[in-house]
Protein backbone atom coordinates (compact mmCIF):
# COMPACT_ATOMS: atom_id res chain seq x y z
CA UNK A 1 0.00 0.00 0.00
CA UNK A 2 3.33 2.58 0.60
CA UNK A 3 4.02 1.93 -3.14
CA UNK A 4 0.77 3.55 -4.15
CA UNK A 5 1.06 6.25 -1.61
CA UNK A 6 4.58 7.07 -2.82
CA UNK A 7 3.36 6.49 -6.33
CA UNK A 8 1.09 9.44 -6.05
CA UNK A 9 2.91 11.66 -4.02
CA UNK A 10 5.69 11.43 -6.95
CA UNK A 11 3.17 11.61 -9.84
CA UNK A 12 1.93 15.30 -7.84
CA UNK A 13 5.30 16.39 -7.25
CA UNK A 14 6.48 15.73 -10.97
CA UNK A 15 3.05 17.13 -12.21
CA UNK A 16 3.48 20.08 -9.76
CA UNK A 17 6.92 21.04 -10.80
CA UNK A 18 6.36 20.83 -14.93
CA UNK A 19 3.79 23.67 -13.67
CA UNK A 20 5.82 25.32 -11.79
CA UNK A 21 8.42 25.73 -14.34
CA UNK A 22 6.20 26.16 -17.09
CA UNK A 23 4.44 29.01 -15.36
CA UNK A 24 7.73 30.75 -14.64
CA UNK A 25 8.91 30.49 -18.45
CA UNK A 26 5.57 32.29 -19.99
CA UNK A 27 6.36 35.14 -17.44
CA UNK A 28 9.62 35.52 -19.14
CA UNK A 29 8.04 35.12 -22.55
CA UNK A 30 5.13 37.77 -21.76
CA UNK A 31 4.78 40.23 -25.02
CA UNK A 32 2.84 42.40 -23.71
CA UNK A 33 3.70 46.03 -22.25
CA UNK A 34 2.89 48.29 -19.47
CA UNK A 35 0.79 47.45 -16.42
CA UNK A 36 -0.68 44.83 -17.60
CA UNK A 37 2.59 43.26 -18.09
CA UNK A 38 3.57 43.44 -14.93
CA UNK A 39 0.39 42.27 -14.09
CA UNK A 40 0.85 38.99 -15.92
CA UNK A 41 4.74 38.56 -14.43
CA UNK A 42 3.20 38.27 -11.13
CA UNK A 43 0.62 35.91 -12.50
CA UNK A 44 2.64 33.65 -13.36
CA UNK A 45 5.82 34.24 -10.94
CA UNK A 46 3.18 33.35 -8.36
CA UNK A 47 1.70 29.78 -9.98
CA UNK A 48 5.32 29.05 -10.60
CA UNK A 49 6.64 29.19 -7.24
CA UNK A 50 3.37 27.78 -5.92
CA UNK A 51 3.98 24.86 -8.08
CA UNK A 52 7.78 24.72 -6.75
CA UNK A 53 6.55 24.73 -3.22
CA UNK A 54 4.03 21.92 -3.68
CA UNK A 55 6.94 19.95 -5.11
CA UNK A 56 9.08 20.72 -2.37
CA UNK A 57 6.12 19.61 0.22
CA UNK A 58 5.35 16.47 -1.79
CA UNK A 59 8.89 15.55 -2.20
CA UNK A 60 9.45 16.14 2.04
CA UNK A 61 6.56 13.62 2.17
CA UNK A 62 7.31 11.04 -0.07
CA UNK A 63 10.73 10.84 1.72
């Protein structure tokens, strides 16, 4: 039963830190200009570290 429990925890982890990364690219990659630029940077800068900390968690618990 571990094995599924790790299973998942890895699967969320991976899942959560192709997101994570993901999300922090497009903020680089933004075209757009002025506020709503910035807007969209912190958008994304947040998901992506979001995603980084769920990883982290996930990874502390599968360990």
């Amino acid at each position: 039963m571990q094995d599924f429990v790790n299973a998942i925890l890895f699967a969320g982890a991976a899942l959560g830190l192709i997101l994570g990364l993901s999300c922090i690219i497009m903020g680089f990659l933004s075209d757009k200009a002025g506020a709503e630029a910035i807007q969209e940077r912190i958008e994304y800068g947040f998901f992506g570290v979001s995603g980084l900390v769920v990883t982290l968690l996930l990874a502390y618990a599968a360990a």
